[in-house]
C-alpha atoms as a PDB file:
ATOM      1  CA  UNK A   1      32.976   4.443  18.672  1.00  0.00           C
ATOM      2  CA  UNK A   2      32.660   8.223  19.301  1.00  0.00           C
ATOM      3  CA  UNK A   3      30.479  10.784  17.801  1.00  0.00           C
ATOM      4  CA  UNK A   4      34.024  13.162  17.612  1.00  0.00           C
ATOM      5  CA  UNK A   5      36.929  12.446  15.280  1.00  0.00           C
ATOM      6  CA  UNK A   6      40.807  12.016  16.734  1.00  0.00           C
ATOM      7  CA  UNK A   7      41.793  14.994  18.587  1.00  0.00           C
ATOM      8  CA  UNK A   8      42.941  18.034  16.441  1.00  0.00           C
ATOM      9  CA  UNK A   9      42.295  15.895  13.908  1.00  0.00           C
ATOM     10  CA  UNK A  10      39.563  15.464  11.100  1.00  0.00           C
ATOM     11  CA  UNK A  11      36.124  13.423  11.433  1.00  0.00           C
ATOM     12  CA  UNK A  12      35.186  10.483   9.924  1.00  0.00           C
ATOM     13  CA  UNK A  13      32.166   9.503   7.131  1.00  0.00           C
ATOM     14  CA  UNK A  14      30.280   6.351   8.423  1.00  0.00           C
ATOM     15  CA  UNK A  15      27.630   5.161   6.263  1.00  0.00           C
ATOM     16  CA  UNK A  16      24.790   3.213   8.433  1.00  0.00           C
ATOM     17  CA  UNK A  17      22.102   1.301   6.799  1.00  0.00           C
ATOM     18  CA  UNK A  18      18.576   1.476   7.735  1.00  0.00           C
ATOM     19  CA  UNK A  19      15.727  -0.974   7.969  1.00  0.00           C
ATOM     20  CA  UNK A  20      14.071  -1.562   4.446  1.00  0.00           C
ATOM     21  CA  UNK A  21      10.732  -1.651   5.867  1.00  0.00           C
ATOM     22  CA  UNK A  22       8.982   0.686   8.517  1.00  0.00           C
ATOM     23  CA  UNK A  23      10.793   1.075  12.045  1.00  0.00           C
ATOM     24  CA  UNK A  24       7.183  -0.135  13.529  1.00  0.00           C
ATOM     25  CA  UNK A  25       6.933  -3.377  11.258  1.00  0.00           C
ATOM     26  CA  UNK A  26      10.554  -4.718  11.676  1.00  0.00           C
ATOM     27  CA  UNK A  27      12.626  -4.768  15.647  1.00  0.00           C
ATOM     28  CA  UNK A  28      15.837  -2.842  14.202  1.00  0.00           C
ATOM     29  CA  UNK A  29      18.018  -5.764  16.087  1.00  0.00           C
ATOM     30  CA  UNK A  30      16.337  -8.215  13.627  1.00  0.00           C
ATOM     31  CA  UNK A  31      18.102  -6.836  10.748  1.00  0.00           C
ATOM     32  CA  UNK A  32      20.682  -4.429  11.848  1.00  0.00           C
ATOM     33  CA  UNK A  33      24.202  -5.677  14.449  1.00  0.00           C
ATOM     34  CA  UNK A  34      24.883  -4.315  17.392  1.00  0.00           C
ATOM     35  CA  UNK A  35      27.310  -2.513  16.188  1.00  0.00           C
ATOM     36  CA  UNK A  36      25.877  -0.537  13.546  1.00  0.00           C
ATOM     37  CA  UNK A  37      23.117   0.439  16.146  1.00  0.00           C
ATOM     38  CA  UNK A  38      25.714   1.661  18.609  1.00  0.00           C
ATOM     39  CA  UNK A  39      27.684   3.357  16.472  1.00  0.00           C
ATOM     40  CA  UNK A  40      24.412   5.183  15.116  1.00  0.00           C
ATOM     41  CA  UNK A  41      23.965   6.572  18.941  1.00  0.00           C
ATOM     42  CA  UNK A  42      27.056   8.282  19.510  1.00  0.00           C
ATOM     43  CA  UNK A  43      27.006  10.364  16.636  1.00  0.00           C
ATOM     44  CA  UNK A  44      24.783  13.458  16.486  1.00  0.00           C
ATOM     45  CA  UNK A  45      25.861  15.158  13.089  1.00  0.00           C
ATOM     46  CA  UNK A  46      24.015  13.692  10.140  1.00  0.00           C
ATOM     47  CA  UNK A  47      23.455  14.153   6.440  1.00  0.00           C
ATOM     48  CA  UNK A  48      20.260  12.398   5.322  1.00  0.00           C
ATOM     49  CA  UNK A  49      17.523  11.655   2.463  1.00  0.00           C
ATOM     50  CA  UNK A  50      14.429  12.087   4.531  1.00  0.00           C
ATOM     51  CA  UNK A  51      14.465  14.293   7.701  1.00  0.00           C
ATOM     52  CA  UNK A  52      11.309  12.538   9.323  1.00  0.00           C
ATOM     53  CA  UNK A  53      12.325   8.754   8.455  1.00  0.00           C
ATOM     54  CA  UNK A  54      15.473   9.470   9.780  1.00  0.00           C
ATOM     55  CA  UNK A  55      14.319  10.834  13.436  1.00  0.00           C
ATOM     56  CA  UNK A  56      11.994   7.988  13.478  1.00  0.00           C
ATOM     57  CA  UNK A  57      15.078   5.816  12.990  1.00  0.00           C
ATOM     58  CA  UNK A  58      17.210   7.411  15.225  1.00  0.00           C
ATOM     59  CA  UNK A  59      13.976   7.499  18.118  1.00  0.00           C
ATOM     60  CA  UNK A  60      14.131   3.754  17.506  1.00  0.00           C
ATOM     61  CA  UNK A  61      17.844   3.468  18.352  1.00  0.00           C
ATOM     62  CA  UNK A  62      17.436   5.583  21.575  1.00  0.00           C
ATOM     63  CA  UNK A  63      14.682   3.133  22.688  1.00  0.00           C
ATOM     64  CA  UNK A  64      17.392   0.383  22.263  1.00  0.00           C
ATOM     65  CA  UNK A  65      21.263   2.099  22.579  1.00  0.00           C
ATOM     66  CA  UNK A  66      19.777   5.429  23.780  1.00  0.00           C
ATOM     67  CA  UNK A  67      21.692   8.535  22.355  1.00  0.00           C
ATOM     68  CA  UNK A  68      24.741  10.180  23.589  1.00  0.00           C
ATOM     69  CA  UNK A  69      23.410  13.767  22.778  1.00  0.00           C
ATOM     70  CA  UNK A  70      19.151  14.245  22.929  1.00  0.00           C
ATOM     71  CA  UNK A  71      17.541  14.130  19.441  1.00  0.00           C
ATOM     72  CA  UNK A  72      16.588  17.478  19.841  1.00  0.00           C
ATOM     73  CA  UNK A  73      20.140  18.365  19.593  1.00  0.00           C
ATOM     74  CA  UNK A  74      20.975  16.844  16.386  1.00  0.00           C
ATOM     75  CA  UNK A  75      22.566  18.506  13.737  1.00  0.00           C
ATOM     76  CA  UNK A  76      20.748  17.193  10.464  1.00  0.00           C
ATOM     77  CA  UNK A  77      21.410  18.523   6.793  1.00  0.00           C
ATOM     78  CA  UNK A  78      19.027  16.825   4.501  1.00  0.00           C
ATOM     79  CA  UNK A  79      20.164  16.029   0.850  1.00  0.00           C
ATOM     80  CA  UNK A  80      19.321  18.635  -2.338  1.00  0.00           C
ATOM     81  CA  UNK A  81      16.157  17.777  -3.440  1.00  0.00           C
ATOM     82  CA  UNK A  82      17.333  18.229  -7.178  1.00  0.00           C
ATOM     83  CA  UNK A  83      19.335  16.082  -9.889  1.00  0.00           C
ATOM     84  CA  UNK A  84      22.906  15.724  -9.063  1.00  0.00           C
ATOM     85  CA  UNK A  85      24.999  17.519  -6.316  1.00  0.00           C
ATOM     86  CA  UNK A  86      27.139  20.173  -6.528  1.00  0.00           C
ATOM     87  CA  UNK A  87      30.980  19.807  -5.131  1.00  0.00           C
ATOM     88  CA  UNK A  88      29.939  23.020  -3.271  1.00  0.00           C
ATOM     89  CA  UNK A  89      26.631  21.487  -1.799  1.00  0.00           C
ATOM     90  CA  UNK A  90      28.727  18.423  -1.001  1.00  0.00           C
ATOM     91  CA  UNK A  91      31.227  20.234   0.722  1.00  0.00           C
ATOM     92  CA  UNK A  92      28.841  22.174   3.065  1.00  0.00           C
ATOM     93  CA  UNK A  93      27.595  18.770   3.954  1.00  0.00           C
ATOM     94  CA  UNK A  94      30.740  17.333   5.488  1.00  0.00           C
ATOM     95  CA  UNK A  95      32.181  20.753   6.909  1.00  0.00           C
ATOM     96  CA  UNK A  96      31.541  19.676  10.145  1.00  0.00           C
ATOM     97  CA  UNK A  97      34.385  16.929   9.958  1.00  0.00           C
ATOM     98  CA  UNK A  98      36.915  19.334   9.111  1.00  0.00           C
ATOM     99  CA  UNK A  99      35.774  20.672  12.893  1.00  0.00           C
ATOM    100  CA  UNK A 100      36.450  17.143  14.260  1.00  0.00           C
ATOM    101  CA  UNK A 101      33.064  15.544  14.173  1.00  0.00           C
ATOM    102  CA  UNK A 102      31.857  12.409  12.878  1.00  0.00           C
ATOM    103  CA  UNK A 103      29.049  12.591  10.324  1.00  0.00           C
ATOM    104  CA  UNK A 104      26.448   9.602   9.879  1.00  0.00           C
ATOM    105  CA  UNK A 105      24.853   9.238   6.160  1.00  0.00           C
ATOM    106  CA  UNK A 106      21.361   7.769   6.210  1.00  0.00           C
ATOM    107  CA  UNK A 107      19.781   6.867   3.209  1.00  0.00           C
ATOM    108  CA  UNK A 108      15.778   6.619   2.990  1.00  0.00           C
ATOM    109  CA  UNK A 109      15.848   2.763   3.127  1.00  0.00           C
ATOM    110  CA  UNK A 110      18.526   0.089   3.564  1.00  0.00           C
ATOM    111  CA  UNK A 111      22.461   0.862   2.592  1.00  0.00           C
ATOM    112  CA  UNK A 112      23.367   4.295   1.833  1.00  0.00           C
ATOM    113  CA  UNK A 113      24.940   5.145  -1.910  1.00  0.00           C
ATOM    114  CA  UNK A 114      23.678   2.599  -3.347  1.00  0.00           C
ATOM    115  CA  UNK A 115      20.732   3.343  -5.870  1.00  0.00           C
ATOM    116  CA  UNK A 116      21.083   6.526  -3.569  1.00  0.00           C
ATOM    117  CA  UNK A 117      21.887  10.255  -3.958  1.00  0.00           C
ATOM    118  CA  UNK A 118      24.720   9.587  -0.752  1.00  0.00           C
ATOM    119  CA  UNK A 119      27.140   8.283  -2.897  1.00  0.00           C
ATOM    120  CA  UNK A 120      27.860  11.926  -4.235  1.00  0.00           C
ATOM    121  CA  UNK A 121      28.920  12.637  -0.604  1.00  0.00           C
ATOM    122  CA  UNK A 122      31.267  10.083  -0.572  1.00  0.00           C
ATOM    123  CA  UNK A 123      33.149  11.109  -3.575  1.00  0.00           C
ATOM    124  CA  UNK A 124      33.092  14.412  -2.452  1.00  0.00           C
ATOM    125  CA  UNK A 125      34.376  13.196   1.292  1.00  0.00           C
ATOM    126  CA  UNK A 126      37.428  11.335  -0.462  1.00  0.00           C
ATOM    127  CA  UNK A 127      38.411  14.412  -2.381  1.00  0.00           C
ATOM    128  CA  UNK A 128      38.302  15.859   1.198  1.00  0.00           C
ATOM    129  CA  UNK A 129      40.763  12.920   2.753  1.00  0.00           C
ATOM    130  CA  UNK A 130      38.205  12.185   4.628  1.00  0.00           C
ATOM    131  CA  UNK A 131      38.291   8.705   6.163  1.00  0.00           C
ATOM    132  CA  UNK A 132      34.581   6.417   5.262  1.00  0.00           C
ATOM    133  CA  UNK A 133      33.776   3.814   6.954  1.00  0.00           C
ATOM    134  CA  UNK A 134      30.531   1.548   5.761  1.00  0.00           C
ATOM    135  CA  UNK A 135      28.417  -0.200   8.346  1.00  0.00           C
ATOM    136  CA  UNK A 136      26.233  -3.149   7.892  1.00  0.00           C
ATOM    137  CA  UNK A 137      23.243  -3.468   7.466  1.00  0.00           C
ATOM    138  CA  UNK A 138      20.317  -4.682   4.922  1.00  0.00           C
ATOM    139  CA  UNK A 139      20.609  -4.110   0.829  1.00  0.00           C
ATOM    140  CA  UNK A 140      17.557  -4.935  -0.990  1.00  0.00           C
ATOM    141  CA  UNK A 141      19.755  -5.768  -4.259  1.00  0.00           C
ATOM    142  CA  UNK A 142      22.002  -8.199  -2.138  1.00  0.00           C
ATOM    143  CA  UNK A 143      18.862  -9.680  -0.245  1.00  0.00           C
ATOM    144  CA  UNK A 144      17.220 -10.092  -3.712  1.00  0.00           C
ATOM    145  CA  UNK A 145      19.955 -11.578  -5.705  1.00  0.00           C
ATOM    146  CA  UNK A 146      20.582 -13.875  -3.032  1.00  0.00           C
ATOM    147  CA  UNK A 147      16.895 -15.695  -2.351  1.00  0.00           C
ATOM    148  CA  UNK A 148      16.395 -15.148  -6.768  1.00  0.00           C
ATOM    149  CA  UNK A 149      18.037 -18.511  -7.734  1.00  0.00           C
ATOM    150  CA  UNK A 150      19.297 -16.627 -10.781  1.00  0.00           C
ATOM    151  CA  UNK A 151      23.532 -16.234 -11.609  1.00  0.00           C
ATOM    152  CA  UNK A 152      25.022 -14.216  -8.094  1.00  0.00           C
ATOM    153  CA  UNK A 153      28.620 -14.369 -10.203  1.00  0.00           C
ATOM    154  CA  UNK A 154      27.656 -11.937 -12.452  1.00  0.00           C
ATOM    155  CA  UNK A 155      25.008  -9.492 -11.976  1.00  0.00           C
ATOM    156  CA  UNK A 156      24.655  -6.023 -13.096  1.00  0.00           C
ATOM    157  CA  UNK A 157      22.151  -3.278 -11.436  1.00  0.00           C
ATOM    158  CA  UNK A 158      20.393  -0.872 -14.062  1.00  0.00           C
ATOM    159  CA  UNK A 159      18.228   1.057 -11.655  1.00  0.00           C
ATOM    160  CA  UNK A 160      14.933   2.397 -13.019  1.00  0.00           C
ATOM    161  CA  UNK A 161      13.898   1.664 -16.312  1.00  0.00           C
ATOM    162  CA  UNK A 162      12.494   4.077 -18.860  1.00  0.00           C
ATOM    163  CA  UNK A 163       8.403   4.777 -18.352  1.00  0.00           C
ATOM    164  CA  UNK A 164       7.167   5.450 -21.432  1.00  0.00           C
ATOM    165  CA  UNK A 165       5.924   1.902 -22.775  1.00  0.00           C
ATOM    166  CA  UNK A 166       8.118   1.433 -26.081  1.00  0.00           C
ATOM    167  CA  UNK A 167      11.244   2.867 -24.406  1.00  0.00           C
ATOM    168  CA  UNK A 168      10.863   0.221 -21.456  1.00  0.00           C
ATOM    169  CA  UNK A 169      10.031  -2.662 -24.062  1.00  0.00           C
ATOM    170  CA  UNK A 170      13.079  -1.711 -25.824  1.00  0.00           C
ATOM    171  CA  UNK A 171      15.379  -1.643 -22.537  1.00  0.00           C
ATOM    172  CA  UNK A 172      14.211  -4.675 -21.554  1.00  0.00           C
ATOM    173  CA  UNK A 173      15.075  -6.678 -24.562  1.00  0.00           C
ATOM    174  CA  UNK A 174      18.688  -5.121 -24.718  1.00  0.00           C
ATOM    175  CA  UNK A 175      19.204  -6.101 -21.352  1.00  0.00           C
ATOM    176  CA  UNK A 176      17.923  -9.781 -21.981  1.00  0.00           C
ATOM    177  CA  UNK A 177      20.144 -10.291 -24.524  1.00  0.00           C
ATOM    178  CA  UNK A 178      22.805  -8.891 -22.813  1.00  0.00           C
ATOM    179  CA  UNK A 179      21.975 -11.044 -20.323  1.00  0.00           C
ATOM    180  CA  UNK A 180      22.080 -14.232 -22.357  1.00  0.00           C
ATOM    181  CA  UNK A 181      24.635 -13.152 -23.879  1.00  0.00           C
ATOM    182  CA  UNK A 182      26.938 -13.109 -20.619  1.00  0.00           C
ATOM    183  CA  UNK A 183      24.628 -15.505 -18.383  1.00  0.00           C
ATOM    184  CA  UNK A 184      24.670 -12.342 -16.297  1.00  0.00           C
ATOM    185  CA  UNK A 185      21.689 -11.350 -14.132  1.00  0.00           C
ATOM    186  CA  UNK A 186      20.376  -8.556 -14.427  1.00  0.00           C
ATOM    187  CA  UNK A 187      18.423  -6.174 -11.756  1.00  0.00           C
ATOM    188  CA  UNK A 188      16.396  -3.287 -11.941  1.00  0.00           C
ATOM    189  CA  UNK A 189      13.964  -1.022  -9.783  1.00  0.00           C
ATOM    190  CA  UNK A 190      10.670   0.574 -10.489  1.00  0.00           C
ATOM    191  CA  UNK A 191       8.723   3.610  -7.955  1.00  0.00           C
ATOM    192  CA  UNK A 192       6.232   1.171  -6.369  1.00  0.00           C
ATOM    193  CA  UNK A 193       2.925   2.528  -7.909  1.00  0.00           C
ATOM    194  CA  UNK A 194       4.333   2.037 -11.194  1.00  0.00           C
ATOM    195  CA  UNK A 195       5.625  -1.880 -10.085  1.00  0.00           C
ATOM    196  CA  UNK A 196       2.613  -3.512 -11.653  1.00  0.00           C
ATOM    197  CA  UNK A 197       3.398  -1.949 -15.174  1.00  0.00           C
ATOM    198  CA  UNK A 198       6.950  -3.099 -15.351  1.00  0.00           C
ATOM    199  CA  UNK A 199       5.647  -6.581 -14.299  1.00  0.00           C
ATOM    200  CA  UNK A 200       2.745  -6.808 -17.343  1.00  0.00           C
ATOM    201  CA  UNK A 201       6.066  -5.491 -19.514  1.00  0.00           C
ATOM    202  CA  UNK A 202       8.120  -8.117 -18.153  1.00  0.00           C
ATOM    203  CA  UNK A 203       5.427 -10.870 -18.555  1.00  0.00           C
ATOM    204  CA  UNK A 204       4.620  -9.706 -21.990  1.00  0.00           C
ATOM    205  CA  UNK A 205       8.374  -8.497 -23.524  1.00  0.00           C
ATOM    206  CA  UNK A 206      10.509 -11.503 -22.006  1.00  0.00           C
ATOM    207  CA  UNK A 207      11.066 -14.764 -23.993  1.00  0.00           C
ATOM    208  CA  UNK A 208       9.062 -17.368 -22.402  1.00  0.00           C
ATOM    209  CA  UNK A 209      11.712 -19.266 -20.529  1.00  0.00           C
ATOM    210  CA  UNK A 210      13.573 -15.771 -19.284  1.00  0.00           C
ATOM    211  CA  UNK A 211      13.900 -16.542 -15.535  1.00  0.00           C
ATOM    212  CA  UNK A 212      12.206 -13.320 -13.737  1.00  0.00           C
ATOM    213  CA  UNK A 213      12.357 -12.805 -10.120  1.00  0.00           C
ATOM    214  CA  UNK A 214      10.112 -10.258  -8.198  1.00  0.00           C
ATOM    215  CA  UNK A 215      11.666  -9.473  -4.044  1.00  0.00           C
ATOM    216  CA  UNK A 216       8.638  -7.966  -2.464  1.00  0.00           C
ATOM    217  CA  UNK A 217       8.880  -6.053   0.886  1.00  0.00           C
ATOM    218  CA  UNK A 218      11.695  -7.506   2.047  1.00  0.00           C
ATOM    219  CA  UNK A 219      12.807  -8.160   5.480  1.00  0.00           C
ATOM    220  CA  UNK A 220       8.750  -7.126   6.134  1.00  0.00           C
ATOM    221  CA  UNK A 221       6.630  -9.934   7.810  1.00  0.00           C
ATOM    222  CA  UNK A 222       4.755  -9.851   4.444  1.00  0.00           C
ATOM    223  CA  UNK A 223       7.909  -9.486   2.150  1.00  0.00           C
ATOM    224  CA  UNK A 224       8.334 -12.706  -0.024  1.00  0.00           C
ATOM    225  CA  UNK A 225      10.481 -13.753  -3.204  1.00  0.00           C
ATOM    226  CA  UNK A 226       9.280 -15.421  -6.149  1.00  0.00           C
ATOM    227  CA  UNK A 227      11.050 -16.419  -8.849  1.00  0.00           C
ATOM    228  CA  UNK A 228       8.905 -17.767 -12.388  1.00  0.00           C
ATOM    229  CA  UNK A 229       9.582 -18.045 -16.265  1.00  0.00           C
ATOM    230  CA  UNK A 230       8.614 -15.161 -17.637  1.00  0.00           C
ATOM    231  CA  UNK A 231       5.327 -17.339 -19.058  1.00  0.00           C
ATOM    232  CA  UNK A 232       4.281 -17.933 -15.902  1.00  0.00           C
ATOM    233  CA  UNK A 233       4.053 -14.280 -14.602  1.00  0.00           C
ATOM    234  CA  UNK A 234       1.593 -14.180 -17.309  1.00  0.00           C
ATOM    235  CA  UNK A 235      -0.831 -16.104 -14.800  1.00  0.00           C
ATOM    236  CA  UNK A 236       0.052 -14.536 -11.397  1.00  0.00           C
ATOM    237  CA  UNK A 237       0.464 -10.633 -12.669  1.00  0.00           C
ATOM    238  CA  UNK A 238      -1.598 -10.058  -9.700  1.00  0.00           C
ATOM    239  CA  UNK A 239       1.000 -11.155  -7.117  1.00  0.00           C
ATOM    240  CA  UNK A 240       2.493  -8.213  -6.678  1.00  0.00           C
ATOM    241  CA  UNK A 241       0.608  -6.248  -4.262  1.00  0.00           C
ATOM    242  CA  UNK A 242       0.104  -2.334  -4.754  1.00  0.00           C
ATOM    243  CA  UNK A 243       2.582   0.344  -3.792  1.00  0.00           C
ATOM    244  CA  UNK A 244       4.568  -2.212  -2.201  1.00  0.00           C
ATOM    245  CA  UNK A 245       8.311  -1.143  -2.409  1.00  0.00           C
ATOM    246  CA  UNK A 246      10.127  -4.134  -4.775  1.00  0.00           C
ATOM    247  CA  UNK A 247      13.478  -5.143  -6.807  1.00  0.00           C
ATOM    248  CA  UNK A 248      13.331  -7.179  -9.942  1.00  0.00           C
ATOM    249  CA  UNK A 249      15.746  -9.437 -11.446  1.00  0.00           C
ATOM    250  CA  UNK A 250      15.918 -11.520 -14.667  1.00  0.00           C
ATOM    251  CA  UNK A 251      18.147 -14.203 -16.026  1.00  0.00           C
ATOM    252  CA  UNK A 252      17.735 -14.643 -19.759  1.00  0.00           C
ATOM    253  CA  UNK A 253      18.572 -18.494 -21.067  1.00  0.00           C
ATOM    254  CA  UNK A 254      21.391 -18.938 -23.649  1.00  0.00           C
ATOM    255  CA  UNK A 255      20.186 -18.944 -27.520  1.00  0.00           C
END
């Protein structure tokens, strides 16, 4: 797989995953293929969440693929800060495949565009004809659902939940009826400082026998998975340890 698009032609979108936890904590062949590392070292034109996570990324792949062009050389655009993106700012982005070069997206941690600003990139790159191609990699929603025990037929990600204390109590009791209502499982994020919070709400808002699962760190040698009635959270609230990065899930029980 080339960094450079067919000749005369257009370049390509690819959207590579990254490891979930630090490139120092977890060997990138442990959770990322081959292929998905290789293709990550031929390209050298890259739109990205975090400049400095992403160079320590890509350093990491030269140490195992090394890189067709230095890292010095790379051409890296780093994502609007702000809300929302523009079909302007998006458009800048991906000029260089209209030049013939393939553009890598890198999200901040684990699969691009998902829970991510990237996927505004890649509605703008379809509007463009361009061609996007998704790599594999690690999701924390996918690696969560799946070790939960709770309903992996139907599941529905809300991503962060409101703050303020009555606002989140109320959310959370729409979504478990919701979720009784359509055995559907349903999974949220919080910003890690504020993790212990949405826990106590959990713990205290749920109905007792509301399945709630907490994914901790994962792929991390001190990620783990635990999965508890809502009741029982009520004893272990102190689990969860602090600023740890983590994805929620909850399966309410039929009335």
């Amino acid at each position: 797989m080339s960094g450079e698009g067919a000749p005369g032609g257009v370049g390509r979108l690819l959207l590579l995953p990254t490891p979930l936890a630090d490139v120092e904590a977890t060997p990138l062949t442990e959770v990322l293929p081959q292929a998905s590392l290789q293709a990550a070292a031929t390209l050298d034109h890259w739109i990205v969440e975090n400049a400095k996570t992403a160079r320590a990324f890509l350093a990491a792949v030269h140490g195992l693929c090394g890189l067709r062009v230095p890292l010095q050389q790379h051409h890296m655009q780093t994502l609007p800060k702000h809300q929302g993106l523009s079909a302007r700012e998006a458009r800048e982005l991906l000029a260089p495949a209209l030049q013939g070069q393939d553009i890598g997206l890198l999200s901040e941690a684990g699969a691009p565009c998902v829970a991510d600003p990237g996927a505004l990139v890649v509605a703008q790159a379809h509007r463009m004809r361009l061609q996007v191609l998704p790599l594999v990699g690690p999701s924390s929603l996918l690696l969560a659902l799946m070790a939960s025990g709770l309903d992996g037929q139907c599941f529905a990600f809300h991503g962060y939940l409101p703050i303020e204390d009555a606002a989140r109590r109320s959310r959370l009791l729409a979504l478990e009826q919701e979720s009784a209502q359509r055995r559907q499982t349903q999974l949220f994020i919080e910003t890690p400082y504020r993790n212990a919070g949405l826990l106590r709400a959990l713990a205290a808002s749920l109905r007792p026998a509301t399945r709630v699962c907490v994914a901790c760190e994962l792929t991390a040698p001190q990620g783990w998975v635990r999965t508890l009635d809502a009741a029982h959270w009520r004893e272990h609230l102190d689990a969860l340890p602090p600023r740890a990065p983590a994805v929620f899930a909850m399966l309410a029980q039929p009335r």
